[in-house]
N, C-alpha and C. Protein backbone atom coordinates (compact mmCIF):
# COMPACT_ATOMS: atom_id res chain seq x y z
N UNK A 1 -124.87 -6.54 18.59
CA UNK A 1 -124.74 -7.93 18.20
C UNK A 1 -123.65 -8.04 17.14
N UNK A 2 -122.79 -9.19 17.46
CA UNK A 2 -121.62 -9.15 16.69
C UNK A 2 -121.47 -10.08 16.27
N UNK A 3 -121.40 -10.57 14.48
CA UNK A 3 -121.88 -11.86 13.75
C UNK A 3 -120.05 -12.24 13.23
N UNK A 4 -120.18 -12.83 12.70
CA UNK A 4 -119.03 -13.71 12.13
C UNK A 4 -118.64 -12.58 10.77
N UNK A 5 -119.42 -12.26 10.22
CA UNK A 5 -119.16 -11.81 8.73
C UNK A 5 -118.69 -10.09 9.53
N UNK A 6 -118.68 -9.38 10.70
CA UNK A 6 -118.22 -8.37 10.79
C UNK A 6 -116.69 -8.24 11.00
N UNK A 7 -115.89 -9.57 12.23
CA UNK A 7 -114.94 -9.25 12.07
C UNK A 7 -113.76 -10.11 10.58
N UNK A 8 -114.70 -10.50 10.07
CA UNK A 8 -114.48 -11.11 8.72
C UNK A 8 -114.57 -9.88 7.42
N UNK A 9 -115.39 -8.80 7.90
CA UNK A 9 -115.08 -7.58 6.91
C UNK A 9 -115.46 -7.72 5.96
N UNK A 10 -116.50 -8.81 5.57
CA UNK A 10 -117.16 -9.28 4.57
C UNK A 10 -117.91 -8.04 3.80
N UNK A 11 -118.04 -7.54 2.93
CA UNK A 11 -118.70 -6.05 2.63
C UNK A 11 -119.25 -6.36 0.79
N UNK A 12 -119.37 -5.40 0.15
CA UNK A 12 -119.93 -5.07 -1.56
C UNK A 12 -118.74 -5.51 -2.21
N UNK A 13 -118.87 -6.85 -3.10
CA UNK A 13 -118.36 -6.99 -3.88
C UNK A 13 -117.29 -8.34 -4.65
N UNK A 14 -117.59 -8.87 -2.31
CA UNK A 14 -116.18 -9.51 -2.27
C UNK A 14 -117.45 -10.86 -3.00
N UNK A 15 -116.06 -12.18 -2.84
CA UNK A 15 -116.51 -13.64 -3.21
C UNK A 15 -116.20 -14.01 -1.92
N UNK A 16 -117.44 -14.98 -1.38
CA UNK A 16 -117.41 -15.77 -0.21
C UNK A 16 -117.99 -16.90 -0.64
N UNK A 17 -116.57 -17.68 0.50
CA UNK A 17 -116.96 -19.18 0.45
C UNK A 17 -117.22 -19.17 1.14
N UNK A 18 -118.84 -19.68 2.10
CA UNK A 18 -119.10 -19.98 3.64
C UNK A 18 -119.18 -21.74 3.43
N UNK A 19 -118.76 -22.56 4.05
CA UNK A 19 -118.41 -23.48 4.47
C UNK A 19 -119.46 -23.95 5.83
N UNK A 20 -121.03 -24.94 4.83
CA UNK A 20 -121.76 -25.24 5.74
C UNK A 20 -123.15 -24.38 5.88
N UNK A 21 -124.22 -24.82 5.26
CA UNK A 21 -125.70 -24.01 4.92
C UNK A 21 -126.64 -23.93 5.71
N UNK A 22 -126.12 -24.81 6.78
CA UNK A 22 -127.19 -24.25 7.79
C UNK A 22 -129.29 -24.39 7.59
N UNK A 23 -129.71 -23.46 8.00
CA UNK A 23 -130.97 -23.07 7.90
C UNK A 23 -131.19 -22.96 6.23
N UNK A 24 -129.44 -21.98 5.60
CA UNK A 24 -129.79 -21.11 4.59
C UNK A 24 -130.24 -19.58 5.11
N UNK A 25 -129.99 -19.02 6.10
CA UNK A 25 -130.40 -17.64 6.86
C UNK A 25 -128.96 -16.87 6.18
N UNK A 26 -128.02 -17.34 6.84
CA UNK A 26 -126.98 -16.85 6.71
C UNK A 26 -125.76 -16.64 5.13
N UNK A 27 -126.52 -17.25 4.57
CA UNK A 27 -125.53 -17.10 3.11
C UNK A 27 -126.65 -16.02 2.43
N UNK A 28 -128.15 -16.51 2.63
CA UNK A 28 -128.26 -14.96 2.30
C UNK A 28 -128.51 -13.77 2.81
N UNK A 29 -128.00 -13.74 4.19
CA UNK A 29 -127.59 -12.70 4.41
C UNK A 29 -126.66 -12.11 3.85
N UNK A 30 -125.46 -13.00 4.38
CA UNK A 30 -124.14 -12.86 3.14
C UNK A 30 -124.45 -12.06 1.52
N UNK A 31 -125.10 -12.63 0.81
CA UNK A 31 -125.49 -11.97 -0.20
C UNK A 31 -125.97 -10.80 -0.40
N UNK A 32 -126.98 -10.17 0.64
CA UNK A 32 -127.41 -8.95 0.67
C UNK A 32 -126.48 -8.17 0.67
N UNK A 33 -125.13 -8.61 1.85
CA UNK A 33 -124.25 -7.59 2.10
C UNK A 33 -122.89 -7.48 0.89
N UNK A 34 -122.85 -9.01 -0.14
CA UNK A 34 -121.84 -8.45 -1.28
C UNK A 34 -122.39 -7.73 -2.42
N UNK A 35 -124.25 -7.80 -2.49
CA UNK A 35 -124.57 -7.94 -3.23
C UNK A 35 -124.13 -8.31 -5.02
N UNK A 36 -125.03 -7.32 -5.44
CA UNK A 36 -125.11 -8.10 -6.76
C UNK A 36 -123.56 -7.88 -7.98
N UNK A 37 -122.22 -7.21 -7.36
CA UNK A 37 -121.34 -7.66 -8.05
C UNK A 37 -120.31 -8.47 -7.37
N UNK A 38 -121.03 -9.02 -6.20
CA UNK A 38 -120.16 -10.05 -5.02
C UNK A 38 -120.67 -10.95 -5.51
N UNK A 39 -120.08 -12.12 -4.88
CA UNK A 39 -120.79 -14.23 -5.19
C UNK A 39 -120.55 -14.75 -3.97
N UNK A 40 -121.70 -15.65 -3.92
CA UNK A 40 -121.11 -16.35 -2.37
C UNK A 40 -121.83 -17.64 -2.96
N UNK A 41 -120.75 -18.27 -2.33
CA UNK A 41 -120.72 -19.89 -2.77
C UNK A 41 -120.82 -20.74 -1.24
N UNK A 42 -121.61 -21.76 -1.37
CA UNK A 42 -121.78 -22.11 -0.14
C UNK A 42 -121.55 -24.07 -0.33
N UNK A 43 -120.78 -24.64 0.87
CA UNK A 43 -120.45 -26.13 0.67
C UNK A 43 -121.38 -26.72 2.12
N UNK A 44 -121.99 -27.63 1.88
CA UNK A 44 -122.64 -28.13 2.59
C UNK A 44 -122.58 -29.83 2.51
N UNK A 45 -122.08 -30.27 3.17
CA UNK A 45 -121.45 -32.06 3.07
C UNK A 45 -122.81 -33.11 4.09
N UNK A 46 -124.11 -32.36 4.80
CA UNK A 46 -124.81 -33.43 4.93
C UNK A 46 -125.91 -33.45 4.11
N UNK A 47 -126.55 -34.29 3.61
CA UNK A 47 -127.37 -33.88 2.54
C UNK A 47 -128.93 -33.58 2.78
N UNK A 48 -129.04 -34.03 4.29
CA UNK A 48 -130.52 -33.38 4.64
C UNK A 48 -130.07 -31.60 4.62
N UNK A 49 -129.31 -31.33 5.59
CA UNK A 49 -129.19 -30.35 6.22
C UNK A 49 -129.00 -29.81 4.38
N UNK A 50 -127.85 -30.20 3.40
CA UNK A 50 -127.97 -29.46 2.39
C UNK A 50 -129.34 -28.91 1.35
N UNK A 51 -130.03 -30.09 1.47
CA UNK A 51 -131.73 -29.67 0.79
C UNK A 51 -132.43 -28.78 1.50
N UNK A 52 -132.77 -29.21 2.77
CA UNK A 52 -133.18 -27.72 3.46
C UNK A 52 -132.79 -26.40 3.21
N UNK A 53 -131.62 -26.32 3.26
CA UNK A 53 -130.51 -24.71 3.71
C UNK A 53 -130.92 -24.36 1.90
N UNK A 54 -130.71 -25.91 0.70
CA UNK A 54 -130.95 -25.27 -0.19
C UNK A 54 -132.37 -24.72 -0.79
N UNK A 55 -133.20 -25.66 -0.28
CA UNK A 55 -134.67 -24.83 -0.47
C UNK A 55 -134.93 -23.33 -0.06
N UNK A 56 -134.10 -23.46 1.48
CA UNK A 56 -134.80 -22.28 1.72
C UNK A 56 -133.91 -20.97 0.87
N UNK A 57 -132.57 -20.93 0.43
CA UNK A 57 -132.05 -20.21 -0.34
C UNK A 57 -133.09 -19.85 -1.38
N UNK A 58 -133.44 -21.15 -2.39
CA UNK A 58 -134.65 -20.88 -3.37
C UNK A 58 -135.36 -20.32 -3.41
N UNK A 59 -136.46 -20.39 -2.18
CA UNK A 59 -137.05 -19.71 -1.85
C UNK A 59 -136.90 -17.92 -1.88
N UNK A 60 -135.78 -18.06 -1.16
CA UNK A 60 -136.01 -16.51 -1.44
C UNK A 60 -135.49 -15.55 -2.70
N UNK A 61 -135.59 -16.40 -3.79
CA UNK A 61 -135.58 -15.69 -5.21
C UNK A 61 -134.26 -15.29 -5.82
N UNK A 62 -132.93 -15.72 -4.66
CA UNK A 62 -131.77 -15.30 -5.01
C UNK A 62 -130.99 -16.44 -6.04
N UNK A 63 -131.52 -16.62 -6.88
CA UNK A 63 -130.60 -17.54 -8.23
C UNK A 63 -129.19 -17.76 -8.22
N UNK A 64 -128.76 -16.53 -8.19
CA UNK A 64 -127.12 -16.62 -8.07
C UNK A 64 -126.54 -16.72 -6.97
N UNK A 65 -126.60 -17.40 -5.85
CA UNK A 65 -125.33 -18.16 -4.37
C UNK A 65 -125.94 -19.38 -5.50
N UNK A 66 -124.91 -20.08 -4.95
CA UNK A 66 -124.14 -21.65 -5.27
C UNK A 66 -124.04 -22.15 -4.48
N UNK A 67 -125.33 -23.03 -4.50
CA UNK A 67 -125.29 -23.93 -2.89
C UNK A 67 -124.62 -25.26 -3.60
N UNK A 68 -123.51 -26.24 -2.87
CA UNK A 68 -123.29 -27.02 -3.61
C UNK A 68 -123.16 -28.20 -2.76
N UNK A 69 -123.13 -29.17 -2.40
CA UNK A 69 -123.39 -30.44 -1.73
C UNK A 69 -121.60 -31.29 -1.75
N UNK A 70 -121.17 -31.08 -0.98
CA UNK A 70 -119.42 -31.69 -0.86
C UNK A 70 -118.73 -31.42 0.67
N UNK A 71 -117.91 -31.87 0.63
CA UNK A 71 -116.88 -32.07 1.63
C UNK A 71 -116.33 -30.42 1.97
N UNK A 72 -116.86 -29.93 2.97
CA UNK A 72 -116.29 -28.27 3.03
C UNK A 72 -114.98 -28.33 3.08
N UNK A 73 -114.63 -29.35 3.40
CA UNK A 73 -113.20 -29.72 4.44
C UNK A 73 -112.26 -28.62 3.11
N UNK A 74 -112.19 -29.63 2.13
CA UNK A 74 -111.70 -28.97 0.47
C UNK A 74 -112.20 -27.90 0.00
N UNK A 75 -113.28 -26.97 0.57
CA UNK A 75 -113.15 -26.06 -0.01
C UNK A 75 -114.05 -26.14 -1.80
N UNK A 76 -114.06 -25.34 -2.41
CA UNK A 76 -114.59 -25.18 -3.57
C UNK A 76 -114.02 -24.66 -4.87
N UNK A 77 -112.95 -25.43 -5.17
CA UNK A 77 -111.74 -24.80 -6.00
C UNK A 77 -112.20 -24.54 -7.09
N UNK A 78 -113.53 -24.88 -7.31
CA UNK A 78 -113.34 -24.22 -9.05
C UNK A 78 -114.00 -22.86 -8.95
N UNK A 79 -114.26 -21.85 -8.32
CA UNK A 79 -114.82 -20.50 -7.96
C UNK A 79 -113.26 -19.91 -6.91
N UNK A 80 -112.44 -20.58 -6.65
CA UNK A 80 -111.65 -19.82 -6.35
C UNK A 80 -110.70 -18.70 -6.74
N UNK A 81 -110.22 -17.86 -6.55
CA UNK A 81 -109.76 -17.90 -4.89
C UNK A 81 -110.71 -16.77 -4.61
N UNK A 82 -110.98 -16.64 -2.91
CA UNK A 82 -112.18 -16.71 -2.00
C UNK A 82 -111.53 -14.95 -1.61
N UNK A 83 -112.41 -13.50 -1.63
CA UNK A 83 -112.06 -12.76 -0.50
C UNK A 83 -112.07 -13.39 0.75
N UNK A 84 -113.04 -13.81 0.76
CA UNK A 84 -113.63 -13.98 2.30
C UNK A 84 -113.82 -15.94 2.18
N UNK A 85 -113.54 -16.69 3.86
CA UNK A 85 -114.02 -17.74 4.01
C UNK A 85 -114.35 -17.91 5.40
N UNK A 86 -116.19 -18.06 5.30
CA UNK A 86 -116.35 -18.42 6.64
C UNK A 86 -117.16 -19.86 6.96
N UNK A 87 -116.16 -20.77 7.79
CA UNK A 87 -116.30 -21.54 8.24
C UNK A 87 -117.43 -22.03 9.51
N UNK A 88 -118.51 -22.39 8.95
CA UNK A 88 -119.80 -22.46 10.74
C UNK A 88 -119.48 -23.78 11.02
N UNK A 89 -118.63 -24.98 11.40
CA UNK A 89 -118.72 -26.04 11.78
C UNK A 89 -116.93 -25.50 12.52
N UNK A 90 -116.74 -26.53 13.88
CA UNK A 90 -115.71 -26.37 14.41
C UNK A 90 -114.64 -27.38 14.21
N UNK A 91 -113.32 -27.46 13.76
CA UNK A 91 -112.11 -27.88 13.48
C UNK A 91 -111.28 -27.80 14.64
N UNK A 92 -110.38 -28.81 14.11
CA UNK A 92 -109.18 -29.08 15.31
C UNK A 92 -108.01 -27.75 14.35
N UNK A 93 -108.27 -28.14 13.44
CA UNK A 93 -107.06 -27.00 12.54
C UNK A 93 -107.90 -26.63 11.21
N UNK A 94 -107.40 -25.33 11.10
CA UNK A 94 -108.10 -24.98 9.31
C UNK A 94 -107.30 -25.65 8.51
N UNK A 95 -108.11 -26.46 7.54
CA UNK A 95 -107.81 -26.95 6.88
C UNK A 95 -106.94 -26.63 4.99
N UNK A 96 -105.99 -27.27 5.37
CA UNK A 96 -105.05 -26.48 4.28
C UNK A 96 -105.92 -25.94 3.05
N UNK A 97 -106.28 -27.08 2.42
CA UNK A 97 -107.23 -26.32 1.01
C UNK A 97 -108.03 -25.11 1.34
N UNK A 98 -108.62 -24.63 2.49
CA UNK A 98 -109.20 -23.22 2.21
C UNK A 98 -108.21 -22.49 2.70
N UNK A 99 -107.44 -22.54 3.28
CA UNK A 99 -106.10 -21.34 3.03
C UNK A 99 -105.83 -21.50 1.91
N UNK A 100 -105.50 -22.31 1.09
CA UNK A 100 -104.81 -22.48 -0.43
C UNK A 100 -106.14 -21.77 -1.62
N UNK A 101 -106.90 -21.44 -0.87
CA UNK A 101 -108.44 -21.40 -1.57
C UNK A 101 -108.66 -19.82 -1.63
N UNK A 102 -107.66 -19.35 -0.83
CA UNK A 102 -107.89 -17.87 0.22
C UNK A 102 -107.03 -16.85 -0.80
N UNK A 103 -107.43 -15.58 -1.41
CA UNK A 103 -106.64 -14.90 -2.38
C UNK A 103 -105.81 -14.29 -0.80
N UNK A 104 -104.37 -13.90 -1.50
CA UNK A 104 -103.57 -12.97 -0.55
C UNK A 104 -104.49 -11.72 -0.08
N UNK A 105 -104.09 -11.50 0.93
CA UNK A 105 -105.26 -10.08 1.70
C UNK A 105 -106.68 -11.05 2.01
N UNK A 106 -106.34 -12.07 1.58
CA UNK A 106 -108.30 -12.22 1.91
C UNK A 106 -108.08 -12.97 3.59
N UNK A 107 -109.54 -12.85 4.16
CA UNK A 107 -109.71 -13.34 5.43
C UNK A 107 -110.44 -14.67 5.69
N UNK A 108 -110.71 -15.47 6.78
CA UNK A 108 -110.97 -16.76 6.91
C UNK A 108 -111.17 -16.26 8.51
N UNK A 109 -112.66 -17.04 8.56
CA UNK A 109 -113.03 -17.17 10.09
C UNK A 109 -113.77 -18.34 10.38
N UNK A 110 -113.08 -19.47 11.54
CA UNK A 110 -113.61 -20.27 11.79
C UNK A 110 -113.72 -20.57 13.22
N UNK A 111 -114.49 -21.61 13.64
CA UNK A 111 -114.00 -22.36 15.49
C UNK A 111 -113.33 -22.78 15.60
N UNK A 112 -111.99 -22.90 16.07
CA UNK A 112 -111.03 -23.91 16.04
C UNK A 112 -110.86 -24.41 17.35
N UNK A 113 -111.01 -25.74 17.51
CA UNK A 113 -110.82 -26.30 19.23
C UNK A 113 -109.22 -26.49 19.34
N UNK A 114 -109.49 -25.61 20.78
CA UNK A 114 -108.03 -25.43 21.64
C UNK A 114 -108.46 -25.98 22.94
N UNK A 115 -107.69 -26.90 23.21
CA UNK A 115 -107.90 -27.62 24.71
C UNK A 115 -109.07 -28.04 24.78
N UNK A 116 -110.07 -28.58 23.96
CA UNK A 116 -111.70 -28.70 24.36
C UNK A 116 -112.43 -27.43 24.15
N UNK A 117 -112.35 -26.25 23.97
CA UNK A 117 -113.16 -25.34 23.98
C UNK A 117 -112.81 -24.28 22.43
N UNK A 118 -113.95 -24.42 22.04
CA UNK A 118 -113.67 -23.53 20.51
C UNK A 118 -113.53 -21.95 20.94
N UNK A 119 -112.85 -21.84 20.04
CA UNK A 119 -112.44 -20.13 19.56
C UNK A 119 -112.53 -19.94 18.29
N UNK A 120 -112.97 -18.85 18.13
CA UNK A 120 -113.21 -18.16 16.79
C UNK A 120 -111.94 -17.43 16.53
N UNK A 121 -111.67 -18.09 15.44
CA UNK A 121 -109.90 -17.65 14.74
C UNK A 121 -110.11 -17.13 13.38
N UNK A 122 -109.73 -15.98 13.30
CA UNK A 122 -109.70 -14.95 12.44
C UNK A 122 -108.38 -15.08 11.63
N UNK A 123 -107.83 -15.32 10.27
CA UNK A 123 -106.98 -16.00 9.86
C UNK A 123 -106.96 -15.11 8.45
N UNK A 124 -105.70 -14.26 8.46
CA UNK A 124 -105.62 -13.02 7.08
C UNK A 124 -104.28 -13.75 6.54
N UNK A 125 -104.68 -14.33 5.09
CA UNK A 125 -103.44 -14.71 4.34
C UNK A 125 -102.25 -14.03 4.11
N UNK A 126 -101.37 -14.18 3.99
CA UNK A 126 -100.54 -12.84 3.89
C UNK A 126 -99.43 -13.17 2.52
N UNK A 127 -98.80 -12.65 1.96
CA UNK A 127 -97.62 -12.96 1.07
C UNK A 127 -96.96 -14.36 1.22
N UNK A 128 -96.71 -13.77 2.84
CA UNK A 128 -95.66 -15.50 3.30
C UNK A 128 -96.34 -15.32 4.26
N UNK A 129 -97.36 -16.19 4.63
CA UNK A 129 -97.55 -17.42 5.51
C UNK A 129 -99.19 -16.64 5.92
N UNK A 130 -99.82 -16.44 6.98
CA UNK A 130 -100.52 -16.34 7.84
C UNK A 130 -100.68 -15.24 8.71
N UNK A 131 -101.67 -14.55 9.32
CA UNK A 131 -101.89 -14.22 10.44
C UNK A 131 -103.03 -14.54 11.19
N UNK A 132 -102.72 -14.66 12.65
CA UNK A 132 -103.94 -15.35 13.61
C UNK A 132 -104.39 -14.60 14.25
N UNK A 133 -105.53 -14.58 14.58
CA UNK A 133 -106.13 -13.82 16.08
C UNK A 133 -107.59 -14.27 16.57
N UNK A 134 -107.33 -14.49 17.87
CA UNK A 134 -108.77 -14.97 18.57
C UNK A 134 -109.54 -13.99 19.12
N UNK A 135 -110.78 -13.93 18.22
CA UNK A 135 -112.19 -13.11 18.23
C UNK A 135 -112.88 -13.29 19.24
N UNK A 136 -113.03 -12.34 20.58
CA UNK A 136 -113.70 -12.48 21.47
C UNK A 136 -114.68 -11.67 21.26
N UNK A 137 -115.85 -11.87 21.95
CA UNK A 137 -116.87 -11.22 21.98
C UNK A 137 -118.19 -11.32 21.33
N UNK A 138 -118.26 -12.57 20.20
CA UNK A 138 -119.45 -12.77 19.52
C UNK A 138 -120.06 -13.33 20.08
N UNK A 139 -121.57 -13.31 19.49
CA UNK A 139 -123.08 -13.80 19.96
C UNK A 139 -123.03 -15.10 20.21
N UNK A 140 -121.82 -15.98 19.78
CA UNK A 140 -122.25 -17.77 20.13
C UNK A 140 -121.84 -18.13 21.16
N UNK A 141 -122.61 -18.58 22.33
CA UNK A 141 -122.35 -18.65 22.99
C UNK A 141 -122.52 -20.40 22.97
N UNK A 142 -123.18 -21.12 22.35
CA UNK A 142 -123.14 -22.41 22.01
C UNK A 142 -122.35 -22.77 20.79
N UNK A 143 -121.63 -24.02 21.35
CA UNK A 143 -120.88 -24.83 20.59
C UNK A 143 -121.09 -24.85 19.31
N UNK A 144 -120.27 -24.77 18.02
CA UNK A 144 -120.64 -25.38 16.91
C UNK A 144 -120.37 -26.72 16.59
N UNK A 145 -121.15 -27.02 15.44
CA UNK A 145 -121.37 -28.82 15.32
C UNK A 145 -119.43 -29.00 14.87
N UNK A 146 -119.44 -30.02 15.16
CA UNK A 146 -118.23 -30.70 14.49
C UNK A 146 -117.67 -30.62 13.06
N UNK A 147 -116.66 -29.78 12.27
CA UNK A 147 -116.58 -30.20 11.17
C UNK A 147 -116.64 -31.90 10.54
N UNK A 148 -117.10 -32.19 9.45
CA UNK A 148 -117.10 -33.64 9.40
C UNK A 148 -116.54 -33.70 7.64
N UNK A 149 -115.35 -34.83 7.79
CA UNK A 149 -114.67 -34.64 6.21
C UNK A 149 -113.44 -35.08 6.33
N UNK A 150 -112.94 -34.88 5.34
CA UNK A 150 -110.94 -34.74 5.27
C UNK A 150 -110.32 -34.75 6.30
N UNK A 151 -110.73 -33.43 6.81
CA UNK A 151 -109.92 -32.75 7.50
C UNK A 151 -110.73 -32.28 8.42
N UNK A 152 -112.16 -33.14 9.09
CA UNK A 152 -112.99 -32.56 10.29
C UNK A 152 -112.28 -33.72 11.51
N UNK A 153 -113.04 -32.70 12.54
CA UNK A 153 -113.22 -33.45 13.66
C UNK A 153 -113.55 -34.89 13.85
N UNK A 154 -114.13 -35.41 12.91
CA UNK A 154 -115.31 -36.74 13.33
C UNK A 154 -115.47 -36.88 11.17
N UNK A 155 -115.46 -38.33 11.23
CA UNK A 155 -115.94 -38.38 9.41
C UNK A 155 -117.77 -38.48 9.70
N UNK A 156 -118.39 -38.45 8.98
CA UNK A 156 -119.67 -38.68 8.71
C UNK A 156 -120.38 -40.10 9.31
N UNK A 157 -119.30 -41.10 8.67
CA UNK A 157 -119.76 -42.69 9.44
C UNK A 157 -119.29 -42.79 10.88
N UNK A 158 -118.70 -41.85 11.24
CA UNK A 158 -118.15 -41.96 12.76
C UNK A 158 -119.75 -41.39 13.64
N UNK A 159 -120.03 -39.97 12.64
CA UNK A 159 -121.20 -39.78 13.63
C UNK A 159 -122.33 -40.42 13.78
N UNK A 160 -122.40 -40.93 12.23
CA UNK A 160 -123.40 -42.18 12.30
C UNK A 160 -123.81 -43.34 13.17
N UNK A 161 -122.54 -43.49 14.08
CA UNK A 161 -122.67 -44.56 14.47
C UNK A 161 -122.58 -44.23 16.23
N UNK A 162 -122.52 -42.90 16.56
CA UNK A 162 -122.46 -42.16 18.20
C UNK A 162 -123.55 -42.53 19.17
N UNK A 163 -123.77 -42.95 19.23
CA UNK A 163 -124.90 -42.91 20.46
C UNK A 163 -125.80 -41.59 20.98
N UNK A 164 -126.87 -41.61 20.67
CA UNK A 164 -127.26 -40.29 20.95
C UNK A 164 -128.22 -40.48 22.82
């Protein structure tokens, strides 16, 4: 089984921004694996989904991740700059502020929709400019939700108002 944080190289020590809290399963996982001289900071922009993901963080006794309630789109500039940034909501493009967010050498993994269908884009800052590559082979085999923000797919009042 092959998760997001492996070809992201996420390991002891680094700072991660994950972008989007989910359950809360996954940032502390994240944490186990920088542990305790790593930080992982986590942005979560809906605010049910953020109380949940942040309870259940609470819950499990880990004090130090930084769950914080904002626009992932921007990123979390005052804990920057990021080893690692992983993105769980899908984008038309990564959005400039977490490259700008991203120390040189550090990595960034998100969905990015190409033609209608997401790919997981693996994105290593470099001196000058970028490098890309599309990650085949991981466990999702379902869609991720829409980034929503700045710089998402869809703003928040757009989904508000979709027809379900």
């Amino acid at each position: 089984m092959i998760t997001l944080y492996e070809p992201l190289g996420l390991s002891e020590g680094h700072k991660l921004l994950e972008v989007g809290i989910g359950s809360g399963y996954t940032v502390v996982a994240a944490r186990e694996i920088v542990g305790p001289k790593g930080l992982v900071v986590c942005i979560e922009i809906d605010p049910e989904t953020f109380e949940s993901g942040k309870k259940f963080v609470e819950n499990t006794g880990y004090n130090d991740i930084i769950v914080v309630q904002g626009d992932g789109c921007l990123g979390y500039p005052e804990m920057a700059p990021y080893d690692r940034i992983c993105v769980t909501a899908a984008c038309n493009e990564i959005p400039a502020p977490l490259i700008e967010q991203l120390k040189v050498g550090g990595k960034l993994i998100a969905p990015v929709i190409k033609n209608g269908i997401q790919e997981i884009v693996l994105l290593e800052k470099r001196k000058r400019g970028t490098k890309r590559k599309v990650i085949h082979g991981l466990i999702y085999d379902v869609p991720y939700v829409s980034m929503v923000g700045k710089y998402g797919v869809s703003t928040k009042k757009e989904e508000d108002n979709q027809d379900i």
